[in-house]
PDB file of N, CA and C in Angstrom:
ATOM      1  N   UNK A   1     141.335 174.016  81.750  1.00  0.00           N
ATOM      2  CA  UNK A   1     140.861 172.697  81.524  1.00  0.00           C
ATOM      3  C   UNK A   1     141.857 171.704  82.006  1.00  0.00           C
ATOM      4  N   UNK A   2     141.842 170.730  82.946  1.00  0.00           N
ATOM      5  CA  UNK A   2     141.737 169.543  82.793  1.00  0.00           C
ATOM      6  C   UNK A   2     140.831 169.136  83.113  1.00  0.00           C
ATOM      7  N   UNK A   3     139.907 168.324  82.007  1.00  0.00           N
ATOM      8  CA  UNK A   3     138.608 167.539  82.687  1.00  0.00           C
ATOM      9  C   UNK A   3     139.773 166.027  83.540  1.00  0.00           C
ATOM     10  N   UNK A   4     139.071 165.655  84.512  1.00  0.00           N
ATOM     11  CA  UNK A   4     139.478 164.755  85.159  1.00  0.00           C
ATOM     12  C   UNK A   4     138.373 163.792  85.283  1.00  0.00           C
ATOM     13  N   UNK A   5     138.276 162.470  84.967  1.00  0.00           N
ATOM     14  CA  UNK A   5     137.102 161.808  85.202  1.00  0.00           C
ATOM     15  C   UNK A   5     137.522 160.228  85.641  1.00  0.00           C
ATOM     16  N   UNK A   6     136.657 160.495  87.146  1.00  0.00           N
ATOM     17  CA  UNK A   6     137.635 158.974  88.178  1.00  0.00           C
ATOM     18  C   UNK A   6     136.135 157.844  87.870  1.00  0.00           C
ATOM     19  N   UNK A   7     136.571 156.916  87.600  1.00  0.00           N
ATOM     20  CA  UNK A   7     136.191 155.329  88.201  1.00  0.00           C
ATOM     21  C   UNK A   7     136.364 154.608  89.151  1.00  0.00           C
ATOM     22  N   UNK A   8     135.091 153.938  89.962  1.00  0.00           N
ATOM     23  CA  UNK A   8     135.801 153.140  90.852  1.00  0.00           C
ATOM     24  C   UNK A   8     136.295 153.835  92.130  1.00  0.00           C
ATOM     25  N   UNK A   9     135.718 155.137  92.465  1.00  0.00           N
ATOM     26  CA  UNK A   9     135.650 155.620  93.882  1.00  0.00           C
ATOM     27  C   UNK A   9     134.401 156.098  94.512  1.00  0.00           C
ATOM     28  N   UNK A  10     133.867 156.266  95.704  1.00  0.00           N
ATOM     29  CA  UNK A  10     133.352 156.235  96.386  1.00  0.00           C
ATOM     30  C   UNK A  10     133.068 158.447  96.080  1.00  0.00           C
ATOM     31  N   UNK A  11     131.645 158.414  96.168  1.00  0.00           N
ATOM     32  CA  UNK A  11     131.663 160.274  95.724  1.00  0.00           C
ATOM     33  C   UNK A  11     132.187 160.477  96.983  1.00  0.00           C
ATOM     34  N   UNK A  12     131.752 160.320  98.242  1.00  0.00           N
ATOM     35  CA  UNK A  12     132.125 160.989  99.032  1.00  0.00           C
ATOM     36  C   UNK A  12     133.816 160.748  99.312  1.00  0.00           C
ATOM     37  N   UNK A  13     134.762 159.396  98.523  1.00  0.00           N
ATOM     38  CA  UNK A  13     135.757 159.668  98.556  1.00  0.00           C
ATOM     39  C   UNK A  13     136.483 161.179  97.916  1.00  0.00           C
ATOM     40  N   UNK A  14     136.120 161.317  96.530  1.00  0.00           N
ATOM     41  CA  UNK A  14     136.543 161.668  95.746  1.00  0.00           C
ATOM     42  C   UNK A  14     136.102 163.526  96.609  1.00  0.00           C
ATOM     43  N   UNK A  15     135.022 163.456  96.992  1.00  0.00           N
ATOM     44  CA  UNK A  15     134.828 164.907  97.854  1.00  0.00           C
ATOM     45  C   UNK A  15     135.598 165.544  98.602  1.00  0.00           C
ATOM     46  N   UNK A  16     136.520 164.222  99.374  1.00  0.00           N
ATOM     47  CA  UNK A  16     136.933 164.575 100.672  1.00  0.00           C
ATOM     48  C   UNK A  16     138.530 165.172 100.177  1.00  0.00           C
ATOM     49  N   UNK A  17     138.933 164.777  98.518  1.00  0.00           N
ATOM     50  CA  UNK A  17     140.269 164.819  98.095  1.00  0.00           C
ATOM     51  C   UNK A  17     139.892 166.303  97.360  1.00  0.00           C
ATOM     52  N   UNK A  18     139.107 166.545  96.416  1.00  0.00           N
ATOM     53  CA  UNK A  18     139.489 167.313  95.487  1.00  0.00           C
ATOM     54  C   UNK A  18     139.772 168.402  95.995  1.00  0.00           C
ATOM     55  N   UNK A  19     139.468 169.028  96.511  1.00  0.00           N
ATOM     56  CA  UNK A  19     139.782 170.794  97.151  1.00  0.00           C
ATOM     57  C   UNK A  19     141.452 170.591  96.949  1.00  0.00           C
ATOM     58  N   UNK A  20     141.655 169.740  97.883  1.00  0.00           N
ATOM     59  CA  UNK A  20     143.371 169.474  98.009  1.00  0.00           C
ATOM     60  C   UNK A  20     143.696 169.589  96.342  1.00  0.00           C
ATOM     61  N   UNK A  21     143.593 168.073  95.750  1.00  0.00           N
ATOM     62  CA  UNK A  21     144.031 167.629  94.881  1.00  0.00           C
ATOM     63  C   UNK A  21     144.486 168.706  93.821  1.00  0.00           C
ATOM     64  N   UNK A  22     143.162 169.658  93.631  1.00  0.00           N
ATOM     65  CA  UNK A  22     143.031 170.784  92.449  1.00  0.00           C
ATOM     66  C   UNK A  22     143.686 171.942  92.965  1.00  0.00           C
ATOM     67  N   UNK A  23     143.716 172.025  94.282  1.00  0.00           N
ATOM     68  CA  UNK A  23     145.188 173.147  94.803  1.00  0.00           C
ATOM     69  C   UNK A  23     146.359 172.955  94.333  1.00  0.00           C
ATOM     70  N   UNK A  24     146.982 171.646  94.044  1.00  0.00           N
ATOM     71  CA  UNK A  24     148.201 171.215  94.123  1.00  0.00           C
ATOM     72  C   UNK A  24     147.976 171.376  92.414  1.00  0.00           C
ATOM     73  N   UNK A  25     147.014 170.855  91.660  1.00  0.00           N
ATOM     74  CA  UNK A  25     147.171 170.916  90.645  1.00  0.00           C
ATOM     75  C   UNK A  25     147.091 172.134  89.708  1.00  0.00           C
ATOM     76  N   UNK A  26     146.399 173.454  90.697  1.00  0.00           N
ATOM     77  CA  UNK A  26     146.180 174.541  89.709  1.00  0.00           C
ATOM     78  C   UNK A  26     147.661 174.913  90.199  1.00  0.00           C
ATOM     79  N   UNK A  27     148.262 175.176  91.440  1.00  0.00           N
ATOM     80  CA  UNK A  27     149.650 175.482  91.451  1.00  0.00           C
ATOM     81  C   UNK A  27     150.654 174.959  90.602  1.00  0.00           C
ATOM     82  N   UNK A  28     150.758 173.871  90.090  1.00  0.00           N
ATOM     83  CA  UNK A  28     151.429 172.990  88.684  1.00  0.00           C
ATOM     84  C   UNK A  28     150.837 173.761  87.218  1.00  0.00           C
ATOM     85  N   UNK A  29     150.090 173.894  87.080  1.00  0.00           N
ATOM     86  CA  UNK A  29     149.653 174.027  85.795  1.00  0.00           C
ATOM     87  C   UNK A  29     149.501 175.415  85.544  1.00  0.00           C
ATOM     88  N   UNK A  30     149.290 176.610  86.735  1.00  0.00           N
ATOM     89  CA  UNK A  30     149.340 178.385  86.884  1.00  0.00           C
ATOM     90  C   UNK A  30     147.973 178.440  85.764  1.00  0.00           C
ATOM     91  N   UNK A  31     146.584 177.803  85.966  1.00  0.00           N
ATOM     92  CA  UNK A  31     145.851 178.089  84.975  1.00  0.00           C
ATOM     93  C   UNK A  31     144.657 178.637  86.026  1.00  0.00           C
ATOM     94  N   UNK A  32     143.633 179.041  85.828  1.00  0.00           N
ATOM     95  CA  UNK A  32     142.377 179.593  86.561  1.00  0.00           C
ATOM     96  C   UNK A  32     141.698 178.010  87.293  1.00  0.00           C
ATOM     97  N   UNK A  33     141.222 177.911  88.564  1.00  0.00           N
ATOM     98  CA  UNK A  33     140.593 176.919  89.388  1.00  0.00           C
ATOM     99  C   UNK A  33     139.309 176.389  88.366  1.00  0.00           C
ATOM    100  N   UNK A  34     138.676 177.436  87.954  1.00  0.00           N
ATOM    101  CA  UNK A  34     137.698 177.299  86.799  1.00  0.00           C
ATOM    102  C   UNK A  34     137.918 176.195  86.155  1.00  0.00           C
ATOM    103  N   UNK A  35     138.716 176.348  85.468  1.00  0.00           N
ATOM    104  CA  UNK A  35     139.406 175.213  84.132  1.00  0.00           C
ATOM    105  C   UNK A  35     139.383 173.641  84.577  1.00  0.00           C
ATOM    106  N   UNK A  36     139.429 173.644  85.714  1.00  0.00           N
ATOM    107  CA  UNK A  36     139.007 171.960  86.188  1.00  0.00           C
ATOM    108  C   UNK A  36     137.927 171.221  86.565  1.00  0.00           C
ATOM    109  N   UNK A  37     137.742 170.325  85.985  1.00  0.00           N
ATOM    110  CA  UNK A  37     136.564 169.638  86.251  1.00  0.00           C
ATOM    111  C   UNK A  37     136.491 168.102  87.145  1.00  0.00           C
ATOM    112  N   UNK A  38     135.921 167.733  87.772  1.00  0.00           N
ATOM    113  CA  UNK A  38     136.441 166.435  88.122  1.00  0.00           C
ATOM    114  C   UNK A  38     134.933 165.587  88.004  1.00  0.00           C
ATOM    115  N   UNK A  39     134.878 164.589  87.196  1.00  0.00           N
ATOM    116  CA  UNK A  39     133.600 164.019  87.046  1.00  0.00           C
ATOM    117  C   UNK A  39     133.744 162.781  87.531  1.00  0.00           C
ATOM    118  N   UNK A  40     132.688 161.776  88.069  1.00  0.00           N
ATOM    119  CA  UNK A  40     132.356 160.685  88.709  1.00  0.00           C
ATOM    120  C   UNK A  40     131.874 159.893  88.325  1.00  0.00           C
ATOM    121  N   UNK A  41     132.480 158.826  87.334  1.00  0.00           N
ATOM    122  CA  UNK A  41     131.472 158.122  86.304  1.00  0.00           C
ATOM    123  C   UNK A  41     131.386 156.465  87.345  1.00  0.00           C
ATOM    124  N   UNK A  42     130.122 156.506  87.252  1.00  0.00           N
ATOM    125  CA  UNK A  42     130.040 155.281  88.094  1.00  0.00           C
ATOM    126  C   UNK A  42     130.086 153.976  87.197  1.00  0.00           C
ATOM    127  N   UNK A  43     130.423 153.050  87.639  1.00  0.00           N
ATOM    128  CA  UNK A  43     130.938 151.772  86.910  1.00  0.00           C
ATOM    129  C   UNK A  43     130.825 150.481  87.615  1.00  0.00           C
ATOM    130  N   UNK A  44     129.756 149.381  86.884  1.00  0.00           N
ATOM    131  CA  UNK A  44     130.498 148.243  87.124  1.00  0.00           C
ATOM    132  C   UNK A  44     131.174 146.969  86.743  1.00  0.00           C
ATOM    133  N   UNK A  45     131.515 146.857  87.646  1.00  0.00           N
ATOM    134  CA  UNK A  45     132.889 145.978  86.908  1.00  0.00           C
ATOM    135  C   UNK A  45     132.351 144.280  86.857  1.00  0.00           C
ATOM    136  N   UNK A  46     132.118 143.585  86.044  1.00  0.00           N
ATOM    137  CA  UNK A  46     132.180 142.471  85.834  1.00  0.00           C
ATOM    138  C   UNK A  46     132.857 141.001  85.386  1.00  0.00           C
ATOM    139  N   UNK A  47     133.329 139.980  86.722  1.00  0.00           N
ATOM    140  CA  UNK A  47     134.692 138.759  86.082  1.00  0.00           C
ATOM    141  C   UNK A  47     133.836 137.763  86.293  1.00  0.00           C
ATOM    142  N   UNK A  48     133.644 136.782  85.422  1.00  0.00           N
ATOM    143  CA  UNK A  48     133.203 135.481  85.126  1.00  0.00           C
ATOM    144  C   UNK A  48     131.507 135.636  85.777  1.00  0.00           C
ATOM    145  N   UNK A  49     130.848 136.234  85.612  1.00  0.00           N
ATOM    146  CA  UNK A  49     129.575 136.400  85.838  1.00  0.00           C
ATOM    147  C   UNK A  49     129.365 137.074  87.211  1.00  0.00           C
ATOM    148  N   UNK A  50     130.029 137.643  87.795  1.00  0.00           N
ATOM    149  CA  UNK A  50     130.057 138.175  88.977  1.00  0.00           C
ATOM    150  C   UNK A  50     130.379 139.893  88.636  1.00  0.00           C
ATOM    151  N   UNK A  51     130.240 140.093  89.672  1.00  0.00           N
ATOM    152  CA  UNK A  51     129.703 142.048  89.972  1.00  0.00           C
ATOM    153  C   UNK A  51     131.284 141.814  91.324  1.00  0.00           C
ATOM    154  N   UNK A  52     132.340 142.445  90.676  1.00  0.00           N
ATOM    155  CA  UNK A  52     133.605 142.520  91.670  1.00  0.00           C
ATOM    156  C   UNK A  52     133.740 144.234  91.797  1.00  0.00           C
ATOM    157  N   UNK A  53     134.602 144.289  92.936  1.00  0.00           N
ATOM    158  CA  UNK A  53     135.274 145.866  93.231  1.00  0.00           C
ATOM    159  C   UNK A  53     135.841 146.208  91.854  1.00  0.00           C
ATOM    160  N   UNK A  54     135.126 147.589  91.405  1.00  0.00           N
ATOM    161  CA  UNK A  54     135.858 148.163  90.130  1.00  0.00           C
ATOM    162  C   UNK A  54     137.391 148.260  90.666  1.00  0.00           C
ATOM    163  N   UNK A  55     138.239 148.311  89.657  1.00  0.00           N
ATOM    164  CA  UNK A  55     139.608 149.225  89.957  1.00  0.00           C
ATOM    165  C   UNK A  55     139.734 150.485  90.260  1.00  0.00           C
ATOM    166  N   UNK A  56     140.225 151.467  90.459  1.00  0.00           N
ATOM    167  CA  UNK A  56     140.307 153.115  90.067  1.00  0.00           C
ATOM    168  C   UNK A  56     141.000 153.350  89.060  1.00  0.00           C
ATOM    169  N   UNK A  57     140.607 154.280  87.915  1.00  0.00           N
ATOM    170  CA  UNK A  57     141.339 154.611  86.784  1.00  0.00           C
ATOM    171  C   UNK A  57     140.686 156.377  86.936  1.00  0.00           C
ATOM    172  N   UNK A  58     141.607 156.541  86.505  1.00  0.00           N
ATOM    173  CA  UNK A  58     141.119 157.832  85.793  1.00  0.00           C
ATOM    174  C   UNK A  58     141.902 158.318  84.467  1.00  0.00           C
ATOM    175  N   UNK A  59     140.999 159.158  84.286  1.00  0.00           N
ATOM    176  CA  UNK A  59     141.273 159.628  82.414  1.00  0.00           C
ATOM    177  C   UNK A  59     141.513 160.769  82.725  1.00  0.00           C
ATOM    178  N   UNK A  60     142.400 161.818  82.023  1.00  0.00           N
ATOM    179  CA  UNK A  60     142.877 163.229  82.141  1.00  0.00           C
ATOM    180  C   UNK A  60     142.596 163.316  80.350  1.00  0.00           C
ATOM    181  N   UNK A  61     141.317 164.543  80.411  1.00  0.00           N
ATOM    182  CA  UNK A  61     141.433 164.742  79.119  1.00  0.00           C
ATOM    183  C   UNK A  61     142.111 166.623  79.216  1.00  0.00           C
ATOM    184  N   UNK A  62     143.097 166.734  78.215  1.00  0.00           N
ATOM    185  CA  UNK A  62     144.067 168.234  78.405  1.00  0.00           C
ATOM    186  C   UNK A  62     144.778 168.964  77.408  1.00  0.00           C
ATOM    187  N   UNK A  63     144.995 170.009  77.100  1.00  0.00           N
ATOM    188  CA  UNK A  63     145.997 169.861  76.358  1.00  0.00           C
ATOM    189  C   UNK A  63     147.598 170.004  76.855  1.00  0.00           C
ATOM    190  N   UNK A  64     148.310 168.950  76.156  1.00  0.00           N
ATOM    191  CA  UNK A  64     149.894 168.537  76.750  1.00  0.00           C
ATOM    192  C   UNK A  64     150.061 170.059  76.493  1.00  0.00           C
ATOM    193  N   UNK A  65     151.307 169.323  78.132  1.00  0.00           N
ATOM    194  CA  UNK A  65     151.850 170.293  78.677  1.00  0.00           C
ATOM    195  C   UNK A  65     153.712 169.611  78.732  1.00  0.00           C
ATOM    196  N   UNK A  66     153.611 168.889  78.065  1.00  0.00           N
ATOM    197  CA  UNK A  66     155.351 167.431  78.199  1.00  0.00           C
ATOM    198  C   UNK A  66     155.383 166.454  79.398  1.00  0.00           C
ATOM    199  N   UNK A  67     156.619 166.201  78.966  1.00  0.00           N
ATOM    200  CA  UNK A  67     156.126 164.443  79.794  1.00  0.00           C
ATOM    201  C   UNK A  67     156.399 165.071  81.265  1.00  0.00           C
ATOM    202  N   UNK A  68     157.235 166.103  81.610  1.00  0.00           N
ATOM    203  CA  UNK A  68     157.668 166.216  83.050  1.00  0.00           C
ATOM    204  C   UNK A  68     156.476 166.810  83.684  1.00  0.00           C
ATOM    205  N   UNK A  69     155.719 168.265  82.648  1.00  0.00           N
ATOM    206  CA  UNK A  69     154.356 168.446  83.915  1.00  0.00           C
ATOM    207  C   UNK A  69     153.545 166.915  83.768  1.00  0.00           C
ATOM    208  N   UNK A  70     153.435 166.387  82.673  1.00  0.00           N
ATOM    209  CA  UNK A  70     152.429 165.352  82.534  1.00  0.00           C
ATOM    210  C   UNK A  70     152.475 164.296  83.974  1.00  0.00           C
ATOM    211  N   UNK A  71     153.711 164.267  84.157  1.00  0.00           N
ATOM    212  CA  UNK A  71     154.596 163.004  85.485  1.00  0.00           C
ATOM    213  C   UNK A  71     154.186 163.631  86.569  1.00  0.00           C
ATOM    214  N   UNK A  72     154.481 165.208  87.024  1.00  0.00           N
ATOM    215  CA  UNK A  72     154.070 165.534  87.645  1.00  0.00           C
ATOM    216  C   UNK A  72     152.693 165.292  88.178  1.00  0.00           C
ATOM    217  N   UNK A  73     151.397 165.995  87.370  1.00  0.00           N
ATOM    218  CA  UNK A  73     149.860 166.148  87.697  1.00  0.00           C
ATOM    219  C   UNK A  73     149.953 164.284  87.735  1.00  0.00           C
ATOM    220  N   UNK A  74     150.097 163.944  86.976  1.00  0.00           N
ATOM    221  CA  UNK A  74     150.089 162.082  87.453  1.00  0.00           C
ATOM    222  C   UNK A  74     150.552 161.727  89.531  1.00  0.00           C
ATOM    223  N   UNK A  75     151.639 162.326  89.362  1.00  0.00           N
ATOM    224  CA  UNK A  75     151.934 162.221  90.636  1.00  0.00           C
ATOM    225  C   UNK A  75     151.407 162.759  91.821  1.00  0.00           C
ATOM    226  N   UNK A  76     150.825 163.616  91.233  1.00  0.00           N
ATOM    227  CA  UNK A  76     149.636 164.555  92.675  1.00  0.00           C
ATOM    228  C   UNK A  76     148.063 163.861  92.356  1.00  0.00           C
ATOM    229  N   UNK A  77     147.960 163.376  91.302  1.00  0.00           N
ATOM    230  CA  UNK A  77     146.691 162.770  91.656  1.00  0.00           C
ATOM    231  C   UNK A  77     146.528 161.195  92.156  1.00  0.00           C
ATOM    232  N   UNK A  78     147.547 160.687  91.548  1.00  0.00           N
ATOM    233  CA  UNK A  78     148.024 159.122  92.664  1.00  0.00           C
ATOM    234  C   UNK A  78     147.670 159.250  94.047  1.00  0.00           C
ATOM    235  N   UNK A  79     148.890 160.127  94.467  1.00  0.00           N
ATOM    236  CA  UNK A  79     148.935 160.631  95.911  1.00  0.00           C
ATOM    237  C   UNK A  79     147.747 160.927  96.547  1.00  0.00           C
ATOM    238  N   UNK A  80     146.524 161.765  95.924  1.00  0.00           N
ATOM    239  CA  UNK A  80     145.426 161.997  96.675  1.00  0.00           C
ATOM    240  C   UNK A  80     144.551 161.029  96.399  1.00  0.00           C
ATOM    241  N   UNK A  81     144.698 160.056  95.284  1.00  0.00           N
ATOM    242  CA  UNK A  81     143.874 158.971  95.263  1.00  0.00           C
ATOM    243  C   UNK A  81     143.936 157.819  96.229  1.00  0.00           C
ATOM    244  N   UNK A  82     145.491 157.611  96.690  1.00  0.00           N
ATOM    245  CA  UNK A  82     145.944 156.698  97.655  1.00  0.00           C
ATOM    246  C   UNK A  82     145.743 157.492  98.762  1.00  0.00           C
ATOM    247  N   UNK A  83     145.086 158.386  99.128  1.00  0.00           N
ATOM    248  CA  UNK A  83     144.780 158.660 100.514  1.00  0.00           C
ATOM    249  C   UNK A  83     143.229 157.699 100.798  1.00  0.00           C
ATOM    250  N   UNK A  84     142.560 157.547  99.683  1.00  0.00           N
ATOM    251  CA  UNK A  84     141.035 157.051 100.202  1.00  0.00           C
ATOM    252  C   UNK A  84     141.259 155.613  99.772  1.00  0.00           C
ATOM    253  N   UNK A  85     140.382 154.934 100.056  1.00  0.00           N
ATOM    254  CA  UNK A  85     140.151 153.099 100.499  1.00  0.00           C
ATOM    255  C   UNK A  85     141.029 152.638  99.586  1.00  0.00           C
ATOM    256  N   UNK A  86     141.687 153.305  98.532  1.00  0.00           N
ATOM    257  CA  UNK A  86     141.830 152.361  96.891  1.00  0.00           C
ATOM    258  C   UNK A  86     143.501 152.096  97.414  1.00  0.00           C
ATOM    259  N   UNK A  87     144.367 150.910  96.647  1.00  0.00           N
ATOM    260  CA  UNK A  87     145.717 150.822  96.996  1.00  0.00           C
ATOM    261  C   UNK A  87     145.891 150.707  95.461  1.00  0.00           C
ATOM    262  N   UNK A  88     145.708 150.760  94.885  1.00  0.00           N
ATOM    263  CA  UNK A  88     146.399 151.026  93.281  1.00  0.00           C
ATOM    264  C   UNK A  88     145.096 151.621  92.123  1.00  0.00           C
ATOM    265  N   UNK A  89     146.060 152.853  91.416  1.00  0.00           N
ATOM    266  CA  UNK A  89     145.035 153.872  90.569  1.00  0.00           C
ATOM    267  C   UNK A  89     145.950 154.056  89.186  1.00  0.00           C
ATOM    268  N   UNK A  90     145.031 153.643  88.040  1.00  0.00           N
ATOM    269  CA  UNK A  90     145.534 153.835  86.982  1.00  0.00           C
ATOM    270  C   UNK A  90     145.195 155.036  85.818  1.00  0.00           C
ATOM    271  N   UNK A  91     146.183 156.082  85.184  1.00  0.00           N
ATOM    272  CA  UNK A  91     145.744 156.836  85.045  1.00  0.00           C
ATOM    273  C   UNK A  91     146.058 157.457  83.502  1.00  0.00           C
ATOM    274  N   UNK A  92     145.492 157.241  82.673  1.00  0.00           N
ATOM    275  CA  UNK A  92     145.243 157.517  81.292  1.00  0.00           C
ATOM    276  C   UNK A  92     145.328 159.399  80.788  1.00  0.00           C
ATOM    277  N   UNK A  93     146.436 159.775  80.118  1.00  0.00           N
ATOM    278  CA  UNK A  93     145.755 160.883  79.559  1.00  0.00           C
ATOM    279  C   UNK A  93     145.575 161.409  78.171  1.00  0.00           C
ATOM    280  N   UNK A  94     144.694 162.079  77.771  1.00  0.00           N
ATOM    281  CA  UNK A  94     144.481 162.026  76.267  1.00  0.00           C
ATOM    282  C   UNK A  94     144.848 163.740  76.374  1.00  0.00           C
ATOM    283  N   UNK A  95     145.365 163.861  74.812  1.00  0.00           N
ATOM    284  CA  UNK A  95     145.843 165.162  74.493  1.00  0.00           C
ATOM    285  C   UNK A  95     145.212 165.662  73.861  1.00  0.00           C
ATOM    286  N   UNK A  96     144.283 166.790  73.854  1.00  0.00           N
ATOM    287  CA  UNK A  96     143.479 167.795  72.935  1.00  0.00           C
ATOM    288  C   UNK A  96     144.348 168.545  72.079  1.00  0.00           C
ATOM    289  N   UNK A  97     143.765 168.559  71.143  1.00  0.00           N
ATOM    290  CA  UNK A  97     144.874 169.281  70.075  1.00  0.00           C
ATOM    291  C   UNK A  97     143.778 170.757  69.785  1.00  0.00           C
ATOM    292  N   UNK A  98     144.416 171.192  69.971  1.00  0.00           N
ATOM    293  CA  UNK A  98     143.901 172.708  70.098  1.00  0.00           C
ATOM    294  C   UNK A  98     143.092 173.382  68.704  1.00  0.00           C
ATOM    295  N   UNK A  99     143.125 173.061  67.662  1.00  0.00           N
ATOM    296  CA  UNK A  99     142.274 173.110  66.673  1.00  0.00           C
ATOM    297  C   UNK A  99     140.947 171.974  66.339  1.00  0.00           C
ATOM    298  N   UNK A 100     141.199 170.939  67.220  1.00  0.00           N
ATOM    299  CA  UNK A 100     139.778 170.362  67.462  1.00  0.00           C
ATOM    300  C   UNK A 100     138.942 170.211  68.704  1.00  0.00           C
ATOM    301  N   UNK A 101     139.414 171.126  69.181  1.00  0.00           N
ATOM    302  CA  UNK A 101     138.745 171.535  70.766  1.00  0.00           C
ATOM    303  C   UNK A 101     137.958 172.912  70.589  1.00  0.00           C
ATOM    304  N   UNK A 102     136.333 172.627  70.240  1.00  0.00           N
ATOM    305  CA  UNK A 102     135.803 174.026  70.004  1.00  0.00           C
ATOM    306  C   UNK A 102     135.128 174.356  70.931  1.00  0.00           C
ATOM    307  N   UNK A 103     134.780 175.768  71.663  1.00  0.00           N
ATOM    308  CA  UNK A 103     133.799 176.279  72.714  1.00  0.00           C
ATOM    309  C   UNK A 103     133.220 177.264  72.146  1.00  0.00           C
ATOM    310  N   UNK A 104     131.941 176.965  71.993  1.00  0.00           N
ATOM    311  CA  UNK A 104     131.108 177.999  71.375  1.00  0.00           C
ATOM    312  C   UNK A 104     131.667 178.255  69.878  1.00  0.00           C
ATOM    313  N   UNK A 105     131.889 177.684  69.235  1.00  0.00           N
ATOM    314  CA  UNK A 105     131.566 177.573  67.871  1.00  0.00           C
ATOM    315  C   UNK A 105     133.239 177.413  67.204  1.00  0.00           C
ATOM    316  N   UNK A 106     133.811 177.826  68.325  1.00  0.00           N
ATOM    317  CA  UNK A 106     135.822 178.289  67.960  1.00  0.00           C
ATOM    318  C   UNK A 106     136.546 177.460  68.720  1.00  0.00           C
ATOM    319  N   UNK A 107     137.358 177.361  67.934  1.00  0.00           N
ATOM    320  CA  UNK A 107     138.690 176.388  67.709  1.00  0.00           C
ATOM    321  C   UNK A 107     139.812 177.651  68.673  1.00  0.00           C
ATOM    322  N   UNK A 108     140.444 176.602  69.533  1.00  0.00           N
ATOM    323  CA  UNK A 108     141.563 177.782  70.297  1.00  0.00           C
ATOM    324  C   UNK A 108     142.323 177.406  69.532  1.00  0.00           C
TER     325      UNK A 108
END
Protein backbone atom coordinates (compact mmCIF):
# COMPACT_ATOMS: atom_id res chain seq x y z
CA UNK A 1 0.00 0.00 0.00
CA UNK A 2 0.58 3.38 -0.76
CA UNK A 3 -2.66 4.68 -2.02
CA UNK A 4 -1.49 7.81 -3.86
CA UNK A 5 -4.23 10.20 -4.93
CA UNK A 6 -3.15 13.37 -7.37
CA UNK A 7 -5.24 16.62 -8.02
CA UNK A 8 -4.97 18.94 -10.57
CA UNK A 9 -3.25 16.80 -13.37
CA UNK A 10 -4.07 15.98 -16.62
CA UNK A 11 -4.91 11.63 -16.77
CA UNK A 12 -2.95 11.36 -19.55
CA UNK A 13 -0.26 13.35 -17.54
CA UNK A 14 -0.30 11.28 -14.67
CA UNK A 15 -0.18 7.99 -17.32
CA UNK A 16 2.78 9.02 -18.94
CA UNK A 17 4.68 9.21 -15.17
CA UNK A 18 3.46 6.36 -13.17
CA UNK A 19 5.22 3.20 -14.54
CA UNK A 20 8.43 5.31 -13.76
CA UNK A 21 7.26 6.92 -10.65
CA UNK A 22 6.08 3.40 -8.90
CA UNK A 23 9.50 1.78 -10.09
CA UNK A 24 11.42 4.21 -8.16
CA UNK A 25 8.98 3.94 -5.48
CA UNK A 26 8.54 0.12 -5.07
CA UNK A 27 12.54 0.09 -5.13
CA UNK A 28 12.36 2.60 -1.87
CA UNK A 29 9.82 0.94 -0.04
CA UNK A 30 11.00 -3.26 -1.16
CA UNK A 31 7.06 -3.88 -0.95
CA UNK A 32 5.03 -5.90 -3.89
CA UNK A 33 4.05 -3.38 -7.21
CA UNK A 34 0.50 -4.60 -6.13
CA UNK A 35 0.40 -2.49 -2.98
CA UNK A 36 0.17 0.81 -5.00
CA UNK A 37 -2.47 2.57 -6.12
CA UNK A 38 -2.52 5.85 -7.85
CA UNK A 39 -6.02 7.51 -8.11
CA UNK A 40 -7.17 10.67 -10.15
CA UNK A 41 -9.55 12.75 -8.36
CA UNK A 42 -10.69 15.40 -10.59
CA UNK A 43 -11.21 18.88 -9.13
CA UNK A 44 -12.31 22.25 -9.51
CA UNK A 45 -10.82 24.92 -8.27
CA UNK A 46 -12.70 28.08 -7.60
CA UNK A 47 -11.23 32.24 -6.73
CA UNK A 48 -13.69 35.03 -6.51
CA UNK A 49 -16.36 33.46 -8.73
CA UNK A 50 -14.21 32.14 -11.35
CA UNK A 51 -13.22 28.40 -12.41
CA UNK A 52 -8.97 28.91 -12.24
CA UNK A 53 -6.08 26.15 -12.93
CA UNK A 54 -6.36 23.72 -9.89
CA UNK A 55 -2.90 23.44 -8.11
CA UNK A 56 -1.35 19.81 -7.91
CA UNK A 57 -1.49 18.23 -4.51
CA UNK A 58 -1.36 14.95 -3.71
CA UNK A 59 -2.25 12.90 -0.60
CA UNK A 60 -0.13 9.69 0.33
CA UNK A 61 -2.33 7.62 2.43
CA UNK A 62 0.48 4.69 4.21
CA UNK A 63 1.68 3.30 6.89
CA UNK A 64 4.96 5.42 8.23
CA UNK A 65 7.89 4.31 7.34
CA UNK A 66 10.11 7.76 9.29
CA UNK A 67 10.78 10.99 8.19
CA UNK A 68 13.91 9.91 5.93
CA UNK A 69 11.88 7.15 3.71
CA UNK A 70 8.90 9.62 4.12
CA UNK A 71 11.51 12.65 2.41
CA UNK A 72 12.54 10.30 0.23
CA UNK A 73 9.01 8.84 -1.65
CA UNK A 74 8.18 12.82 -1.32
CA UNK A 75 11.17 13.38 -3.39
CA UNK A 76 10.55 10.84 -6.23
CA UNK A 77 7.13 11.88 -6.58
CA UNK A 78 7.89 15.80 -6.91
CA UNK A 79 10.40 14.85 -9.44
CA UNK A 80 7.96 12.87 -11.65
CA UNK A 81 5.31 15.36 -11.05
CA UNK A 82 7.62 18.24 -12.30
CA UNK A 83 8.25 16.37 -15.39
CA UNK A 84 4.47 17.14 -16.73
CA UNK A 85 2.91 20.84 -17.38
CA UNK A 86 2.70 21.54 -13.39
CA UNK A 87 5.80 23.85 -11.80
CA UNK A 88 4.88 23.41 -8.16
CA UNK A 89 3.18 20.09 -6.31
CA UNK A 90 2.10 19.87 -2.86
CA UNK A 91 2.15 16.80 -1.03
CA UNK A 92 0.28 15.65 2.13
CA UNK A 93 0.77 12.31 3.91
CA UNK A 94 -1.48 10.60 6.32
CA UNK A 95 -0.32 7.65 8.51
CA UNK A 96 -2.45 4.45 8.88
CA UNK A 97 -2.09 3.00 12.06
CA UNK A 98 -2.15 -0.53 11.61
CA UNK A 99 -4.93 -1.60 13.99
CA UNK A 100 -7.42 0.64 12.20
CA UNK A 101 -6.66 -0.38 8.78
CA UNK A 102 -9.00 -3.49 8.18
CA UNK A 103 -9.10 -5.82 4.87
CA UNK A 104 -11.63 -8.18 4.91
CA UNK A 105 -12.81 -8.02 8.26
CA UNK A 106 -8.87 -7.84 10.03
CA UNK A 107 -6.89 -5.42 11.50
CA UNK A 108 -2.96 -5.93 10.41
Amino acid sequence: MPQIKIRGLKESEICKISKDMVDELQRLLECPREYFTIELIPTTLIKDGQIVTPYVFVEVGWFDRGQQVQDMFAGIVTKHILETSCENVDIIFTAFKESSYYENGMHF
